[in-house]
C-alpha atoms as a PDB file:
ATOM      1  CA  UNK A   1     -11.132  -4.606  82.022  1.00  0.00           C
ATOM      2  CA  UNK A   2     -13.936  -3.172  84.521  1.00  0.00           C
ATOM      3  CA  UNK A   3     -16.703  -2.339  83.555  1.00  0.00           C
ATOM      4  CA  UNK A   4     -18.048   1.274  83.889  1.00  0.00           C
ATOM      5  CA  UNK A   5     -20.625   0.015  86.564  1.00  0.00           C
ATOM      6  CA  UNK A   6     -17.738  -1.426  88.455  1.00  0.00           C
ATOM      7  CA  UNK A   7     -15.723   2.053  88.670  1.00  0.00           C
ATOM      8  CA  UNK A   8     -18.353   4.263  89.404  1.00  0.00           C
ATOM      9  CA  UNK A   9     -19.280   2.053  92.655  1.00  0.00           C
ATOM     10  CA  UNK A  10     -15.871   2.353  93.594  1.00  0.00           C
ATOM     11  CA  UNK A  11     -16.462   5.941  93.494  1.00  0.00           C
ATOM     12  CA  UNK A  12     -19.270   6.015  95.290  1.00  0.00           C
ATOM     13  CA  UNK A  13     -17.266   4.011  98.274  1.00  0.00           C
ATOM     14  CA  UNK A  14     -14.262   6.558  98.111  1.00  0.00           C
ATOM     15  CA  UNK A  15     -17.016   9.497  98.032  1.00  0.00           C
ATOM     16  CA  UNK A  16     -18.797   8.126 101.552  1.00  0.00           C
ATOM     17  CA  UNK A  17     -14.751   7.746 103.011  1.00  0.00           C
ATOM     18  CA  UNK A  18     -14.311  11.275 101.827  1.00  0.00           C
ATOM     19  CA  UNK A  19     -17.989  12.061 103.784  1.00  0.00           C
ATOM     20  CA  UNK A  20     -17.365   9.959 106.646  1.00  0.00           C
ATOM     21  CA  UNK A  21     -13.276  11.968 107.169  1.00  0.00           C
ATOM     22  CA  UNK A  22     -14.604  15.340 106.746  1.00  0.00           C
ATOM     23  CA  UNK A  23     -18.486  15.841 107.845  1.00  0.00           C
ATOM     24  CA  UNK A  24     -19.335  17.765 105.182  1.00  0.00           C
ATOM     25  CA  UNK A  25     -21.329  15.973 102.342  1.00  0.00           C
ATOM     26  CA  UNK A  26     -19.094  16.522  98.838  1.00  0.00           C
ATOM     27  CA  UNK A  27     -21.878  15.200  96.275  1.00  0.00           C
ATOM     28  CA  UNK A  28     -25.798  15.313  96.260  1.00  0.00           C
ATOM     29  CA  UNK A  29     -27.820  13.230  98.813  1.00  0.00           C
ATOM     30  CA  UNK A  30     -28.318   9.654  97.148  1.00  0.00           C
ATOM     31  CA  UNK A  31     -31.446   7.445  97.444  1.00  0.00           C
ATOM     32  CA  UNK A  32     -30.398   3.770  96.426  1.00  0.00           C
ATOM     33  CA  UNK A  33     -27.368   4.377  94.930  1.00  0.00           C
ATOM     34  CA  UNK A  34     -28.644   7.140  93.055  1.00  0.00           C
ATOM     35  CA  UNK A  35     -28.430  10.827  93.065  1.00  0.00           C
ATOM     36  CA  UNK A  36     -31.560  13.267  93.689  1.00  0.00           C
ATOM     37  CA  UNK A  37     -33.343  14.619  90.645  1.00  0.00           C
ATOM     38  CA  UNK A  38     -30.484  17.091  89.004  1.00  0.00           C
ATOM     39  CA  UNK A  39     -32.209  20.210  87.533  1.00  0.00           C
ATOM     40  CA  UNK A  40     -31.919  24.135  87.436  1.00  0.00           C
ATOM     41  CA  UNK A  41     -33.312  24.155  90.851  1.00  0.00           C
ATOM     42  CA  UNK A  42     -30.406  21.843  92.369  1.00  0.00           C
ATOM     43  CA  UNK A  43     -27.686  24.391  90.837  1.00  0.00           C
ATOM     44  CA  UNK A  44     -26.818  26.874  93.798  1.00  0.00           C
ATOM     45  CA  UNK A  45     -25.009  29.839  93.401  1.00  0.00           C
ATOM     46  CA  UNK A  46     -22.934  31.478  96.038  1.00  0.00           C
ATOM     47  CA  UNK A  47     -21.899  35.252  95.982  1.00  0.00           C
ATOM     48  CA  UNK A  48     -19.019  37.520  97.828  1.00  0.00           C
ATOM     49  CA  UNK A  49     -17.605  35.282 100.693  1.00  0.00           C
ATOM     50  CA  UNK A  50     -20.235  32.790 101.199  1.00  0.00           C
ATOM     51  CA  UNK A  51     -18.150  30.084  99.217  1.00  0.00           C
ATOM     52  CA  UNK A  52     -15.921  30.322 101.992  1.00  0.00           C
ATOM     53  CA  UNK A  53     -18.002  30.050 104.790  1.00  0.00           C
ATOM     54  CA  UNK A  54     -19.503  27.369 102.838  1.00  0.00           C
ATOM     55  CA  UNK A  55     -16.419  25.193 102.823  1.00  0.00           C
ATOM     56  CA  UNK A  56     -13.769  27.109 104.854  1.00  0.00           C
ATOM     57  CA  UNK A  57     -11.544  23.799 104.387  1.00  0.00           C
ATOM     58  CA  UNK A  58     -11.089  24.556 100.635  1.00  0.00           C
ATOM     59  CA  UNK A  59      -9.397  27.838 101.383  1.00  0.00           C
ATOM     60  CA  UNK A  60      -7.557  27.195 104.939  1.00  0.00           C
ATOM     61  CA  UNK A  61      -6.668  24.624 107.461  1.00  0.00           C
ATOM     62  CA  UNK A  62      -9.709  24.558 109.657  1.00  0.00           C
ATOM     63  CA  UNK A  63      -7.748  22.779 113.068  1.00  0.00           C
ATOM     64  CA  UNK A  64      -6.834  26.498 114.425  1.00  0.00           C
ATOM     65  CA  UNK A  65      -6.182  30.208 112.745  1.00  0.00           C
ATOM     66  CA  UNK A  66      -2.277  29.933 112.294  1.00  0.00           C
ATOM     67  CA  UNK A  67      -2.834  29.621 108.558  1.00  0.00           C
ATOM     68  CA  UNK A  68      -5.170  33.050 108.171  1.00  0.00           C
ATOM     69  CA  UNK A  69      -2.246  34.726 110.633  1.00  0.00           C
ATOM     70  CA  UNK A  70      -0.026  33.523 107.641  1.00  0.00           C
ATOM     71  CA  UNK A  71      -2.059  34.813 105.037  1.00  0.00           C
ATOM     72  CA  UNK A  72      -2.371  38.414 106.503  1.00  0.00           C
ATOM     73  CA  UNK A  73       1.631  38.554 107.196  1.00  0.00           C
ATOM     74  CA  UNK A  74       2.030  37.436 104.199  1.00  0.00           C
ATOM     75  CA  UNK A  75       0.576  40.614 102.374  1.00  0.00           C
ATOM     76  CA  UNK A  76       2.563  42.947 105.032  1.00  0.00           C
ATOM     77  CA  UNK A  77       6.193  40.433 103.671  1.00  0.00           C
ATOM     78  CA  UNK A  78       5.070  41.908 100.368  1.00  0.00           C
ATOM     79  CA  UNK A  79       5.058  45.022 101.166  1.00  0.00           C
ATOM     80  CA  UNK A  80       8.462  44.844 102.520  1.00  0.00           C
ATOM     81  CA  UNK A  81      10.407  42.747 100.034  1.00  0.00           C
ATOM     82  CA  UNK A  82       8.495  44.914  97.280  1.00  0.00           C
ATOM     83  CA  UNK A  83      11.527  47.822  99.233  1.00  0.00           C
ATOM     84  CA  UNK A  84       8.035  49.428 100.741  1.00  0.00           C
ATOM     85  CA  UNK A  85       8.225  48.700 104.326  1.00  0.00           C
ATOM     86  CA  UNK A  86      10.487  47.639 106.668  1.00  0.00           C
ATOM     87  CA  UNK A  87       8.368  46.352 109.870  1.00  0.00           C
ATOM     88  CA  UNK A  88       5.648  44.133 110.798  1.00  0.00           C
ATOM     89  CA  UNK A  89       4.640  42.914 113.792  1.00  0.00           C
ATOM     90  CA  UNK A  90       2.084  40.950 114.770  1.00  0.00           C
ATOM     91  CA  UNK A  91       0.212  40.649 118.243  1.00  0.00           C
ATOM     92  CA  UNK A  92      -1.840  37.781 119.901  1.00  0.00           C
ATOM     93  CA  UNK A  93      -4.366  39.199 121.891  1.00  0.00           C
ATOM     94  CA  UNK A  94      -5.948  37.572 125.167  1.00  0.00           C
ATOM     95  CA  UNK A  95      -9.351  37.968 124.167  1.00  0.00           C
ATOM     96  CA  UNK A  96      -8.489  35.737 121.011  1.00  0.00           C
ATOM     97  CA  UNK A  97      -7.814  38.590 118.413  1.00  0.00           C
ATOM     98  CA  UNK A  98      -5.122  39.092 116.108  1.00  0.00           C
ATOM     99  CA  UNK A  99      -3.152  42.324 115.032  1.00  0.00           C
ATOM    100  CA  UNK A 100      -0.960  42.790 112.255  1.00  0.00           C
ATOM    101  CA  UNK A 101       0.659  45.901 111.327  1.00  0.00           C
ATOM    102  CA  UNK A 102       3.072  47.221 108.881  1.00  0.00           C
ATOM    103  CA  UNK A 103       4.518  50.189 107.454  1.00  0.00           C
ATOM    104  CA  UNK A 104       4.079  49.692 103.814  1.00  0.00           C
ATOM    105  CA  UNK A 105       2.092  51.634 101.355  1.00  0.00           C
ATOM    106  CA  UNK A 106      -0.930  50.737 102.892  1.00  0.00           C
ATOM    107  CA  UNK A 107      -4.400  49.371 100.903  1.00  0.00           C
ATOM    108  CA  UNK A 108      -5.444  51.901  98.270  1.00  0.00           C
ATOM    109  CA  UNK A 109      -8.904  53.983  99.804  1.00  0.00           C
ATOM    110  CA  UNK A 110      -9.743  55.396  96.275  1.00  0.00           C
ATOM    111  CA  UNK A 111     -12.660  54.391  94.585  1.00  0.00           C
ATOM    112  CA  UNK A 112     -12.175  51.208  92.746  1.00  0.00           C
ATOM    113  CA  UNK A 113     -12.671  52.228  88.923  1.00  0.00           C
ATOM    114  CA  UNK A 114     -15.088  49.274  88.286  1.00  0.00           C
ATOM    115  CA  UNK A 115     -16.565  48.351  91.548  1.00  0.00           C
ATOM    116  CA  UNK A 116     -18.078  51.178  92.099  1.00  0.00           C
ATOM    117  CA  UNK A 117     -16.699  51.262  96.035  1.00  0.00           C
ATOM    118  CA  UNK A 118     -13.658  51.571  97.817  1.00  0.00           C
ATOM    119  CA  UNK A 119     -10.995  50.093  97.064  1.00  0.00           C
ATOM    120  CA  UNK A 120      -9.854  48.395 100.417  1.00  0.00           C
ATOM    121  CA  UNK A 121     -13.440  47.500 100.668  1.00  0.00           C
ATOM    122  CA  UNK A 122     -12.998  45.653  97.373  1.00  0.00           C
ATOM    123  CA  UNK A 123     -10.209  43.920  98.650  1.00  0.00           C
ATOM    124  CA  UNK A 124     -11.677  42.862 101.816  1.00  0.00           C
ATOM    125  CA  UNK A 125     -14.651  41.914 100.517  1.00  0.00           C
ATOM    126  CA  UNK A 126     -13.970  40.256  96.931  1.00  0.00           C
ATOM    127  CA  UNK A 127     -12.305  37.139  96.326  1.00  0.00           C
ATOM    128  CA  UNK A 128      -9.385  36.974  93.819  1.00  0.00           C
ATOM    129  CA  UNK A 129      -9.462  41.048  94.052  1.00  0.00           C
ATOM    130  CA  UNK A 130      -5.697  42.630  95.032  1.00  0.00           C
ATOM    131  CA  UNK A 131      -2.689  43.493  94.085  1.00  0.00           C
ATOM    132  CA  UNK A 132      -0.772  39.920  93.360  1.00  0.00           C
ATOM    133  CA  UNK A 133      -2.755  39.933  89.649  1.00  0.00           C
ATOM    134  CA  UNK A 134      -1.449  41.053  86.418  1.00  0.00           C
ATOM    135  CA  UNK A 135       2.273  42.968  86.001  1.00  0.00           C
ATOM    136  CA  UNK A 136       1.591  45.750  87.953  1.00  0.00           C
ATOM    137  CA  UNK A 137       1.587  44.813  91.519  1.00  0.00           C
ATOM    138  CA  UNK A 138       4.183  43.047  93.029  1.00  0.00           C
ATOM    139  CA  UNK A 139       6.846  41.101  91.290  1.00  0.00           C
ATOM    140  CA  UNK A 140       7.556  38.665  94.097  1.00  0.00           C
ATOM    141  CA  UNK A 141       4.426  37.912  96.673  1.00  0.00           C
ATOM    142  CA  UNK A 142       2.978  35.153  98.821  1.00  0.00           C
ATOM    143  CA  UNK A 143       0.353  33.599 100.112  1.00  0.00           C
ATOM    144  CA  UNK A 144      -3.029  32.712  98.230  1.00  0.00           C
ATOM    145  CA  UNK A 145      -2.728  35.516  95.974  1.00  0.00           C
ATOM    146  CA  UNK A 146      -4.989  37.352  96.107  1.00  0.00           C
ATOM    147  CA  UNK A 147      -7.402  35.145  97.669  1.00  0.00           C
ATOM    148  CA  UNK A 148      -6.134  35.549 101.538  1.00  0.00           C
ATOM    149  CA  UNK A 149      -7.611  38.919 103.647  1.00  0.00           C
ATOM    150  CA  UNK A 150     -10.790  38.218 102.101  1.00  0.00           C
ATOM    151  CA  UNK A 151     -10.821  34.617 102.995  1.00  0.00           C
ATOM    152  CA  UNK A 152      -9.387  35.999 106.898  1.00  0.00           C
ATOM    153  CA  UNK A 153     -12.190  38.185 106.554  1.00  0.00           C
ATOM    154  CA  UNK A 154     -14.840  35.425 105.903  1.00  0.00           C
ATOM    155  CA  UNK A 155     -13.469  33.278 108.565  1.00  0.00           C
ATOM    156  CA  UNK A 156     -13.509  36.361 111.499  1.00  0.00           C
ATOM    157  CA  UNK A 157     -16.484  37.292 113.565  1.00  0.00           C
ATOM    158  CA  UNK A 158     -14.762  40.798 113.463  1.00  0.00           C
ATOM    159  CA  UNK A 159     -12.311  42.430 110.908  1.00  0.00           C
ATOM    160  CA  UNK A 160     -11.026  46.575 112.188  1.00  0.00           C
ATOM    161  CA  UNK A 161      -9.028  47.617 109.241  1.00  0.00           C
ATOM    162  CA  UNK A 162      -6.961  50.471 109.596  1.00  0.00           C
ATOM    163  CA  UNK A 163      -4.695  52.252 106.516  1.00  0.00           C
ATOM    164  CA  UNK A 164      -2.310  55.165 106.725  1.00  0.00           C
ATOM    165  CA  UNK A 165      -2.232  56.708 103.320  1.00  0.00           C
ATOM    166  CA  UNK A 166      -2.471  59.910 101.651  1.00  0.00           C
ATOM    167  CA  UNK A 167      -1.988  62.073 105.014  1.00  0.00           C
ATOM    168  CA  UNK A 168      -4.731  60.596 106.964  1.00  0.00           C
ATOM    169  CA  UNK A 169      -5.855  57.576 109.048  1.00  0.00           C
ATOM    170  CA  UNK A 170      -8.588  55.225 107.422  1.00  0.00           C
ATOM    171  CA  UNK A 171     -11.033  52.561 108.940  1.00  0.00           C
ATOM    172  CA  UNK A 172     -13.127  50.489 108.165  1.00  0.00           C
ATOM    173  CA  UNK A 173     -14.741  47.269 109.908  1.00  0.00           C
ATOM    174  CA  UNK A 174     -16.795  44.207 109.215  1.00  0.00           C
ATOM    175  CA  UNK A 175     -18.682  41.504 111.152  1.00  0.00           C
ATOM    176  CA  UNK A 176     -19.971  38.101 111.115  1.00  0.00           C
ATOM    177  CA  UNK A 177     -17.901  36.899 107.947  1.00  0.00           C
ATOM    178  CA  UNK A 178     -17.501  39.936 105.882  1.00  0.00           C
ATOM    179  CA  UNK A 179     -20.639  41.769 106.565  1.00  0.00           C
ATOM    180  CA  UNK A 180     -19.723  45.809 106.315  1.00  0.00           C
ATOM    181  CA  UNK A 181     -20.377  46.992 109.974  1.00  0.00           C
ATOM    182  CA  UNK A 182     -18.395  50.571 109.445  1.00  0.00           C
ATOM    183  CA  UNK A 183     -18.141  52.340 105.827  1.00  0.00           C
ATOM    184  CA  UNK A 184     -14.476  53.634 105.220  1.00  0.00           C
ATOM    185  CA  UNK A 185     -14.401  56.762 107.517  1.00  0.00           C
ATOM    186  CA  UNK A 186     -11.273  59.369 106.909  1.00  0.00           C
ATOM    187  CA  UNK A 187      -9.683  60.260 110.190  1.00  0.00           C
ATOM    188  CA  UNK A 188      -6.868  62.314 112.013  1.00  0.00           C
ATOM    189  CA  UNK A 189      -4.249  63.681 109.634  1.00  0.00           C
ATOM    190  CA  UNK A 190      -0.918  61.432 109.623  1.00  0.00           C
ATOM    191  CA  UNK A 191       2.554  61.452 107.954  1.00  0.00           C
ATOM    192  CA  UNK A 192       2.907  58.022 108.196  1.00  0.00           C
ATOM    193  CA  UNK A 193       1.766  54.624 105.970  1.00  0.00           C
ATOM    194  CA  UNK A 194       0.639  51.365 106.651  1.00  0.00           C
ATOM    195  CA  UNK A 195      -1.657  49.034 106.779  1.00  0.00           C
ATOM    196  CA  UNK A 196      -3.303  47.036 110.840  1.00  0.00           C
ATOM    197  CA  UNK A 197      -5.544  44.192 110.430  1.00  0.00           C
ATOM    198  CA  UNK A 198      -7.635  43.259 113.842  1.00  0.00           C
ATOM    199  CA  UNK A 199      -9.378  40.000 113.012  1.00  0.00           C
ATOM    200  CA  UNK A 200     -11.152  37.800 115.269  1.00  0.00           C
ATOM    201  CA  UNK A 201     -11.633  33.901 114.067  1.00  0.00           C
ATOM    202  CA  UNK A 202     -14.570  32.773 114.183  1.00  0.00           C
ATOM    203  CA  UNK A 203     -14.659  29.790 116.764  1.00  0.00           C
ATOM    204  CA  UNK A 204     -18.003  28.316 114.682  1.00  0.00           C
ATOM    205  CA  UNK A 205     -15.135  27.652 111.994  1.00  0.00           C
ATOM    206  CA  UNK A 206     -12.324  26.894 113.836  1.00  0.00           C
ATOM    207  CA  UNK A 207     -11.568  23.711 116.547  1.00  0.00           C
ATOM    208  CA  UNK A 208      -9.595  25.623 118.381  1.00  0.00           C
ATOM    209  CA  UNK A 209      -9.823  29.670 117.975  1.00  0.00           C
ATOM    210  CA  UNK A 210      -7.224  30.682 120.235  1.00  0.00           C
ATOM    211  CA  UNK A 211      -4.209  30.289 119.592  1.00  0.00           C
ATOM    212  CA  UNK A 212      -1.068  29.441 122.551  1.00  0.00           C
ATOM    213  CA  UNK A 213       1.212  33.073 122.379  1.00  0.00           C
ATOM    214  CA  UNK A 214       3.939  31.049 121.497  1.00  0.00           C
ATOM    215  CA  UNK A 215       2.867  29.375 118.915  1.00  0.00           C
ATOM    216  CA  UNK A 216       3.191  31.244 115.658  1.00  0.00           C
ATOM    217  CA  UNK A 217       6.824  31.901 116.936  1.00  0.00           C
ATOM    218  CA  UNK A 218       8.489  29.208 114.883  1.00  0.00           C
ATOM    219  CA  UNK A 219       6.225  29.848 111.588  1.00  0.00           C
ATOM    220  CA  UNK A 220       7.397  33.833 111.551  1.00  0.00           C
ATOM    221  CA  UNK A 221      10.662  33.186 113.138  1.00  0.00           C
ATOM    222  CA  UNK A 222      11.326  31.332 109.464  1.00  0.00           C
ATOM    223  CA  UNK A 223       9.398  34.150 107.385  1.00  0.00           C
ATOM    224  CA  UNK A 224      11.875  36.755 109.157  1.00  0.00           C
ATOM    225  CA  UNK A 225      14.511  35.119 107.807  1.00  0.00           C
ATOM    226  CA  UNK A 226      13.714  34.398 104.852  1.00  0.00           C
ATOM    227  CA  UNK A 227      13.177  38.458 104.441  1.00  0.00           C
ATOM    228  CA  UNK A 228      16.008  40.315 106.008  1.00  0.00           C
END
């Protein structure tokens, strides 16, 4: 039998592999074999997005953006399979952004009965706030559930998001990881719905923030499938 000694230095050599793999420190700094002193001042709390900008690999793969392209097609797939739309498409832009568009209901713009704010905002800006929670929003969905444009949004330098609801074009931007840079404005009338995402990764986050043109091809090439 070993003794308790013997398993917790065995975690403390797979902890420093862990380190040593990934960069990022996963426990408190020891001093000879021990941790630092562990009080109230050591407990940290992190609001809105800055969890994910804290540790971006516990949300996403971190090698390139592919995986936050997924995660905003994804909500657009729902759209469509939930018989709301019936196209998305999704551009690669040379100066490293990404659109995705779609013809579904587009985000709600009302004010958000508990938050206080709009509702797109909400989603945007809140983790674990949309419509893939409770009964009421989508019986079949994808991605993280919730979880995903926010994340995209805390991983982007620069988020333009643009909804077609309720006669009239909506938009709304953020910068630097979430940070509000235009309130929702109402603009030209429309007869149309929908919802455009322009994001921008942030190359801070990212190895490689541009991504080749053809390679998301294969990824949606499957997703298209899968849906018509």
């Amino acid at each position: 039998m070993h003794s308790f000694e013997a398993d917790a230095e065995r975690i403390r050599l797979f902890v420093g592999c862990v380190e040593n793999r990934s960069g990022e420190s996963v426990i408190m700094a020891k001093t000879n074999g021990r941790t630092e002193d562990y009080g109230v001042s050591s407990i940290k709390v992190l609001k809105g997005l800055e969890p994910v900008k804290q540790r971006p690999g516990m949300y996403t793969l971190t090698d390139n953006p592919l995986h936050i392209i997924q995660e905003v097609v994804d909500n657009a797939t729902d759209e469509v399979l939930a018989g709301f739309g019936s196209r998305i498409s999704v551009t690669l832009h040379a100066d490293g952004g990404i659109t995705v568009e779609d013809n579904g209901r587009g985000i709600p713009v009302d004010m958000h009965p508990t938050e206080g704010k709009p509702t797109v905002e909400v989603v945007m800006t809140v983790l674990h706030a949309g419509g893939k929670f409770g009964g009421g929003g989508y019986a079949v969905s994808g991605g993280l559930h919730g979880v995903g444009i926010s994340v995209v949004n805390a991983l982007s330098t620069r988020v333009i998001t643009t909804v077609r609801n309720q006669g009239y074009v909506w938009t709304t931007s953020f910068h630097n990881g979430g940070h509000i840079d235009q309130p929702l404005e109402r603009g030209a009338e429309t007869s149309e719905t929908g919802t455009e995402q322009v994001f921008y990764p942030d190359p801070e986050i990212f190895e490689t923030a541009h991504l080749e043109h053809t390679m998301p091809k294969t990824e949606l090439y499957f997703q298209v499938i899968m849906i018509f």
